[in-house]
N, C-alpha and C. Protein backbone atom coordinates (compact mmCIF):
# COMPACT_ATOMS: atom_id res chain seq x y z
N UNK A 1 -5.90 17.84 -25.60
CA UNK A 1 -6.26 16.72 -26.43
C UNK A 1 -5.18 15.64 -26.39
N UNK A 2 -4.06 15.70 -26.55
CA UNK A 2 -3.24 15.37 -25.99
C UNK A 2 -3.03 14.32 -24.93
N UNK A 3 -3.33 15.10 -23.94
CA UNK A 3 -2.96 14.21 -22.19
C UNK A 3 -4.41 12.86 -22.75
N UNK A 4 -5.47 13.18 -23.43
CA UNK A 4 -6.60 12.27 -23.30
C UNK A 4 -5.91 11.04 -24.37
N UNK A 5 -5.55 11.55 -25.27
CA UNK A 5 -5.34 10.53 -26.42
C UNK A 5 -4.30 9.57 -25.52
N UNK A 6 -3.58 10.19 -24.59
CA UNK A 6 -2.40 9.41 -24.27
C UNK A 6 -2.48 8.80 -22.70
N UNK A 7 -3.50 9.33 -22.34
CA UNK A 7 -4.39 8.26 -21.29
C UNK A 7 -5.45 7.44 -22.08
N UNK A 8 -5.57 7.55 -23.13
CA UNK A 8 -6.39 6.35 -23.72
C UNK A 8 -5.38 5.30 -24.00
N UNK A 9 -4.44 5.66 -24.88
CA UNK A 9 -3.08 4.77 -25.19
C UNK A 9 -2.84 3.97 -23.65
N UNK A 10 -2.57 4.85 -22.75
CA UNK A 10 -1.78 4.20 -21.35
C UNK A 10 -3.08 3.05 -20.86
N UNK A 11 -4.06 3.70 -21.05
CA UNK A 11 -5.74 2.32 -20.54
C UNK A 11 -5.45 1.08 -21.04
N UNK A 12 -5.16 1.42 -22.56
CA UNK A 12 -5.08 0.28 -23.87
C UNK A 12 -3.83 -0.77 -23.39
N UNK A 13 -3.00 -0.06 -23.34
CA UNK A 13 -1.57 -0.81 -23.10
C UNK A 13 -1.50 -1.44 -21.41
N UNK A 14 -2.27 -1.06 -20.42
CA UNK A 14 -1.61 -1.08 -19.44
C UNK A 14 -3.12 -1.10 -18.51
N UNK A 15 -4.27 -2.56 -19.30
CA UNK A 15 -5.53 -2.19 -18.83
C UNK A 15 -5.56 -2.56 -17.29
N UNK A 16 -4.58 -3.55 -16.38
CA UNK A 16 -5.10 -3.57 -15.21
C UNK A 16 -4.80 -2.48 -14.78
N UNK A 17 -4.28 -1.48 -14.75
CA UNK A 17 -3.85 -0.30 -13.87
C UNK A 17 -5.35 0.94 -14.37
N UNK A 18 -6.16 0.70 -15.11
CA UNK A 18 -6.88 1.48 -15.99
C UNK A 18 -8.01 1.36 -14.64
N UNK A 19 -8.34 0.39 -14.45
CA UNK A 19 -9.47 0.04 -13.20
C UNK A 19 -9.08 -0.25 -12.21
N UNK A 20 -7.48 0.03 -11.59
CA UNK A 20 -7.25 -0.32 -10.32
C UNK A 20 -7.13 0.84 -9.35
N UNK A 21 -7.64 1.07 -8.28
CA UNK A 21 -7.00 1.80 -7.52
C UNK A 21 -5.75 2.10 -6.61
N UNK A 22 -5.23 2.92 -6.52
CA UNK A 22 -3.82 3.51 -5.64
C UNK A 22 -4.39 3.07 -4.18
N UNK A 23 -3.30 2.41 -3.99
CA UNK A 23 -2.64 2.59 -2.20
C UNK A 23 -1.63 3.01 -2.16
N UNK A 24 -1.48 4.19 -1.28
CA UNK A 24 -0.14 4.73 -1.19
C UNK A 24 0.10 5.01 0.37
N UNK A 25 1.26 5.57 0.74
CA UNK A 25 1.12 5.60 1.95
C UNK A 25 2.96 5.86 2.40
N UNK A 26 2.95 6.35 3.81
CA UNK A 26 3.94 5.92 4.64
C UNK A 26 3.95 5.56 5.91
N UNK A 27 5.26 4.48 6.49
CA UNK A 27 5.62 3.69 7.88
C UNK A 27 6.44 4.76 8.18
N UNK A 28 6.10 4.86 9.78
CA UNK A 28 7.22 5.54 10.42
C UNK A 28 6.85 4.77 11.71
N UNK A 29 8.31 4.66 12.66
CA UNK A 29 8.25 4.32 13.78
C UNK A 29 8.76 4.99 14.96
N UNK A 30 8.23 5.58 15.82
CA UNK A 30 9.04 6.76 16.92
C UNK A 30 9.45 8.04 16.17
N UNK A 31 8.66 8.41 15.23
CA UNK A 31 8.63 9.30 14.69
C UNK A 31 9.76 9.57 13.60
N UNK A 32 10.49 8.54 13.15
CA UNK A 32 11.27 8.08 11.93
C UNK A 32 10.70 7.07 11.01
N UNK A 33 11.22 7.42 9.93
CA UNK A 33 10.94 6.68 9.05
C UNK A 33 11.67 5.19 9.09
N UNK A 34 11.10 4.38 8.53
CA UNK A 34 11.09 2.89 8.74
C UNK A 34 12.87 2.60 7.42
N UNK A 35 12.22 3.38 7.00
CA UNK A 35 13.66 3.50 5.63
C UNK A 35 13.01 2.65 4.64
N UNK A 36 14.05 2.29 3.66
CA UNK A 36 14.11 1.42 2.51
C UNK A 36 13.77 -0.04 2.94
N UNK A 37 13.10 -0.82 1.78
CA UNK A 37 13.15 -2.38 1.85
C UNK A 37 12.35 -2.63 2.65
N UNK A 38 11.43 -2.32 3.64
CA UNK A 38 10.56 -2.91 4.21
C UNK A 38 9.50 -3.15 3.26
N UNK A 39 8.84 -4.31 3.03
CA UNK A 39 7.85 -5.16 2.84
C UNK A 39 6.70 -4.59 3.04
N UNK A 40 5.47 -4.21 1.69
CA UNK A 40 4.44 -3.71 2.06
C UNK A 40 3.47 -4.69 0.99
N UNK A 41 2.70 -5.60 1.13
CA UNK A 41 1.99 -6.25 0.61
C UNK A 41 0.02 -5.81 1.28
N UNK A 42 -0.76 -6.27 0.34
CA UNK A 42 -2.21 -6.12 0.52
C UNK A 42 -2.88 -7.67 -0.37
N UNK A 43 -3.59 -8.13 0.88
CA UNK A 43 -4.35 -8.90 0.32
C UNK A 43 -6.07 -9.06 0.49
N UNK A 44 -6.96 -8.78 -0.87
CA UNK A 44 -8.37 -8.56 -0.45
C UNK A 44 -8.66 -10.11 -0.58
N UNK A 45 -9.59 -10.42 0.26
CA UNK A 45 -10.08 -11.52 0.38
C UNK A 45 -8.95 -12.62 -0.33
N UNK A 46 -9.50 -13.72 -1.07
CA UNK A 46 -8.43 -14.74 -1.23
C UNK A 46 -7.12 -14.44 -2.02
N UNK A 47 -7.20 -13.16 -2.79
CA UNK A 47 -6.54 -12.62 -3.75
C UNK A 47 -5.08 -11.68 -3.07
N UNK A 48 -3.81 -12.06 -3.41
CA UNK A 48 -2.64 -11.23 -2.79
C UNK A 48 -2.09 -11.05 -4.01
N UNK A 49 -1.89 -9.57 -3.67
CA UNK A 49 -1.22 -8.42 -4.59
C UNK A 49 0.33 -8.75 -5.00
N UNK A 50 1.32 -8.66 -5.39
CA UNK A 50 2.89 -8.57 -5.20
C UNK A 50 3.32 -7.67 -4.23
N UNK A 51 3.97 -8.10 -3.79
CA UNK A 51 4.64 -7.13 -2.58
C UNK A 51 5.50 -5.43 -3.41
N UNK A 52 5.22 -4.95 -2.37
CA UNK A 52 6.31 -3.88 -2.87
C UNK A 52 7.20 -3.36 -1.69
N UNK A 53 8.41 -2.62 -2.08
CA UNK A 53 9.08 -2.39 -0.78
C UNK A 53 8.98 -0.45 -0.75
N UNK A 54 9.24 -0.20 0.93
CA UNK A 54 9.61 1.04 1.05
C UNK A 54 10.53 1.43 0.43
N UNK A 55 10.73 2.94 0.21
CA UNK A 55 11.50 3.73 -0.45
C UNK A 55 12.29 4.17 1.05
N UNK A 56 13.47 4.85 0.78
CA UNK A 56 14.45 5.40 1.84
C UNK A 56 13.67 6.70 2.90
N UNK A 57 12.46 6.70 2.05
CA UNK A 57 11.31 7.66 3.16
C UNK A 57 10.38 7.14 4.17
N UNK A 58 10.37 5.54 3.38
CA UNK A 58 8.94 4.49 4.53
C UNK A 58 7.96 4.75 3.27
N UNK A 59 7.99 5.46 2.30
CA UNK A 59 6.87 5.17 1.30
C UNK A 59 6.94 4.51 0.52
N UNK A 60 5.01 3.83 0.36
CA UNK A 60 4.96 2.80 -0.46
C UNK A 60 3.85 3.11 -1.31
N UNK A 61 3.88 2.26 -2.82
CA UNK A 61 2.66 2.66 -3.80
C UNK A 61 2.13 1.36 -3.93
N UNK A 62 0.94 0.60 -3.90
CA UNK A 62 0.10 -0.75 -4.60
C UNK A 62 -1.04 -0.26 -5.20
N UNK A 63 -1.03 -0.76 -6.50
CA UNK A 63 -2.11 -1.07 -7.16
C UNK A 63 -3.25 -2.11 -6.72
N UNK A 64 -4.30 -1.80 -6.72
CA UNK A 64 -5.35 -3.03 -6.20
C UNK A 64 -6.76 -3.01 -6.99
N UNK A 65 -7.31 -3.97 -7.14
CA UNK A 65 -8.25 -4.02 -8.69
C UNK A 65 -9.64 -4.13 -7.72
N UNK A 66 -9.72 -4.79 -6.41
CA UNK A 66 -10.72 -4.74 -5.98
C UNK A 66 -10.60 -3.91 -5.12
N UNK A 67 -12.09 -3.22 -5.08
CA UNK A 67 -12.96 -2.23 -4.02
C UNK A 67 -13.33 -2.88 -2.73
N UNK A 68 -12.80 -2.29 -2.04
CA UNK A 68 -13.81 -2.89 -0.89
C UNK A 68 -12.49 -2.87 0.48
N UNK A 69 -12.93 -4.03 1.71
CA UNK A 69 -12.11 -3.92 2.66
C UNK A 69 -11.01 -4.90 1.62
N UNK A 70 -9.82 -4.55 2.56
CA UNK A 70 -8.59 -5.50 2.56
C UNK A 70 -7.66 -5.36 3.85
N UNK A 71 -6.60 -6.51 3.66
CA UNK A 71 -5.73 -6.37 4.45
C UNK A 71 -4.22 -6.01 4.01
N UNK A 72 -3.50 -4.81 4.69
CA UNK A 72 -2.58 -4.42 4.35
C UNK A 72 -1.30 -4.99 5.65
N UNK A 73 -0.16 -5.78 4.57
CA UNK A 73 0.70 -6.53 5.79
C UNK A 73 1.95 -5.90 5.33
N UNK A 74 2.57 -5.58 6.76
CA UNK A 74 3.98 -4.97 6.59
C UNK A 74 4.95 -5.81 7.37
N UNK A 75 6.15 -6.38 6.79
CA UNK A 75 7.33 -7.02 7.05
C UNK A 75 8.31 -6.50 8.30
N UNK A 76 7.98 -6.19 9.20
CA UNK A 76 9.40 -5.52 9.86
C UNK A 76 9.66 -6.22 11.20
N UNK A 77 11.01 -6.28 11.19
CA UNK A 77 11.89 -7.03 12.48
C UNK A 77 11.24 -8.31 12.56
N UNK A 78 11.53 -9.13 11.88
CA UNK A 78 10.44 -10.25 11.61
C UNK A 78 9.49 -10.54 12.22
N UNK A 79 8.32 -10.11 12.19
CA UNK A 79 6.79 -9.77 12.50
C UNK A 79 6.41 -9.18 11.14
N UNK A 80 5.09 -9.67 11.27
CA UNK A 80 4.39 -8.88 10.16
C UNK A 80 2.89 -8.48 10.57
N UNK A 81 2.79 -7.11 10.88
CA UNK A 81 1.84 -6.78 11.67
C UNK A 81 1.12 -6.32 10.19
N UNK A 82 -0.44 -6.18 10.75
CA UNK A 82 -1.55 -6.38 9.27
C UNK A 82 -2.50 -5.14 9.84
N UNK A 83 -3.25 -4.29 8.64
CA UNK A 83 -4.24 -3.57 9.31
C UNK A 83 -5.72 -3.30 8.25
N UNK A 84 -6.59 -3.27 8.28
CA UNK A 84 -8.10 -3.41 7.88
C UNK A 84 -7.60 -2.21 7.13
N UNK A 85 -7.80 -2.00 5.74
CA UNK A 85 -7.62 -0.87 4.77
C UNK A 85 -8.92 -0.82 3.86
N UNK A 86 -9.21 -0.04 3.17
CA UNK A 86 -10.20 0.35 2.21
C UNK A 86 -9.56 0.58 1.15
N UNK A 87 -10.09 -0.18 -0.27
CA UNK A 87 -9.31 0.35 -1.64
C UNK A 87 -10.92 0.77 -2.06
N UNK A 88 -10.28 1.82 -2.91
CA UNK A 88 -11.70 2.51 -3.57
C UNK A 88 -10.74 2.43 -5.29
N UNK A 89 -11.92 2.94 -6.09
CA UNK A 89 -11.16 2.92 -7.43
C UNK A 89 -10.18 4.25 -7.70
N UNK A 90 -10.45 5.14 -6.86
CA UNK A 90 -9.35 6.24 -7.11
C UNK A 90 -8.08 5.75 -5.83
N UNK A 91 -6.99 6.80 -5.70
CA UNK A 91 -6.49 6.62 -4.76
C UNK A 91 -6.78 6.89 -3.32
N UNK A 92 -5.92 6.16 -2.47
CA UNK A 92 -6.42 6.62 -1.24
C UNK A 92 -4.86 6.66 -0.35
N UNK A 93 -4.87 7.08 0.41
CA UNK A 93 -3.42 7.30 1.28
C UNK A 93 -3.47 7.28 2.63
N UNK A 94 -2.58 6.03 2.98
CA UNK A 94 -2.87 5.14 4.56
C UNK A 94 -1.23 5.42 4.97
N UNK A 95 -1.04 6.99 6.08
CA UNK A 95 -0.26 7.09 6.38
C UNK A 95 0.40 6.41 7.59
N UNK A 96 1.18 5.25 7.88
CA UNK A 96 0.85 4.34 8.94
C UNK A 96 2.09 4.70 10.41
N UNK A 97 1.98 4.24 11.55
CA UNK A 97 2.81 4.17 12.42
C UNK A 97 2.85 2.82 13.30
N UNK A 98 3.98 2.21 12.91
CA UNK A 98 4.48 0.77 13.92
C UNK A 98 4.52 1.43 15.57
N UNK A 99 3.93 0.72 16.51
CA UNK A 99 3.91 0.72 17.74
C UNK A 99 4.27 -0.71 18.37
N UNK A 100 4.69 -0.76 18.90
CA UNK A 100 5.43 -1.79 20.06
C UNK A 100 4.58 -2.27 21.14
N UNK A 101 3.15 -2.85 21.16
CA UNK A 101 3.03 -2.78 23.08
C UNK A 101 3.14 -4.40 23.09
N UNK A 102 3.96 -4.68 24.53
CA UNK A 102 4.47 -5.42 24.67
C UNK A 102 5.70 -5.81 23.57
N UNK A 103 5.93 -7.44 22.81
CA UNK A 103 6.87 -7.52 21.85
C UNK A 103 6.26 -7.71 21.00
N UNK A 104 5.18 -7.47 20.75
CA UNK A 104 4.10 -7.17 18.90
C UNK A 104 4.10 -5.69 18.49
N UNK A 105 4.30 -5.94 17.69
CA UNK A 105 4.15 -4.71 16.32
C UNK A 105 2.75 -4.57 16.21
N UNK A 106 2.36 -3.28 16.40
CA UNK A 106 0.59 -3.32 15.42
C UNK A 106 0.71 -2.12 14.73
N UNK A 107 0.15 -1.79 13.81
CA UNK A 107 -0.09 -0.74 12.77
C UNK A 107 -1.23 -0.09 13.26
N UNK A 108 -0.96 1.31 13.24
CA UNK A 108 -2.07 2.28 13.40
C UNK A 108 -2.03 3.48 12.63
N UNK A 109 -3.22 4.25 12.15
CA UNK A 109 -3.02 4.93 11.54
C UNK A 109 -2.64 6.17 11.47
N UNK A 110 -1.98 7.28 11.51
CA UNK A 110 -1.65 8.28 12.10
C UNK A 110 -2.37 9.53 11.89
């Protein structure tokens, strides 16, 4: 009874996160992690999220309020390679890998 009363409290206080769904995820490149501070932003249609950065693992968390396709853009070696993502209202987890062909970055999913 408990955990409910205090996910009702957390809805009340903290309603965009109440209807948004999780993106979570990790970058790795050559089979390492990308590290800390890289740049992970999502934007659905005209609407862009705040950026968030990697953790010292390549993982990242965004909140996102709309369903549907989006685009997820990552910051690295100045390029910012982008990839077609799905937010649903629960979470979902887009474990990613930077590839090199030629001197572009593209994101794929692993």
């Amino acid at each position: 009874m408990q955990s409910a009363s205090s996910l009702l409290i957390l809805s009340l206080l903290c309603p965009s996160l109440a209807f948004a769904g999780e993106i979570r995820g990790t970058i790795t490149e050559g089979r390492k992690s990308v590290g800390a501070g890289v740049p992970v932003e999502v934007r659905c249609g005209e609407k862009a999220y705040p950026p968030t950065e990697t953790d010292k693992y390549g993982s990242f968390r965004l909140f996102v309020q709309e369903k549907g396709t989006c685009m997820l853009h990552v910051g690295y070696q100045n390029q910012t390679p982008t990839r077609e993502i799905e937010s649903f209202e629960d979470s979902v987890r887009y474990d990613l890998v930077l590839e090199k062909q030629d001197d572009q970055y593209v994101l794929r999913r692993k």
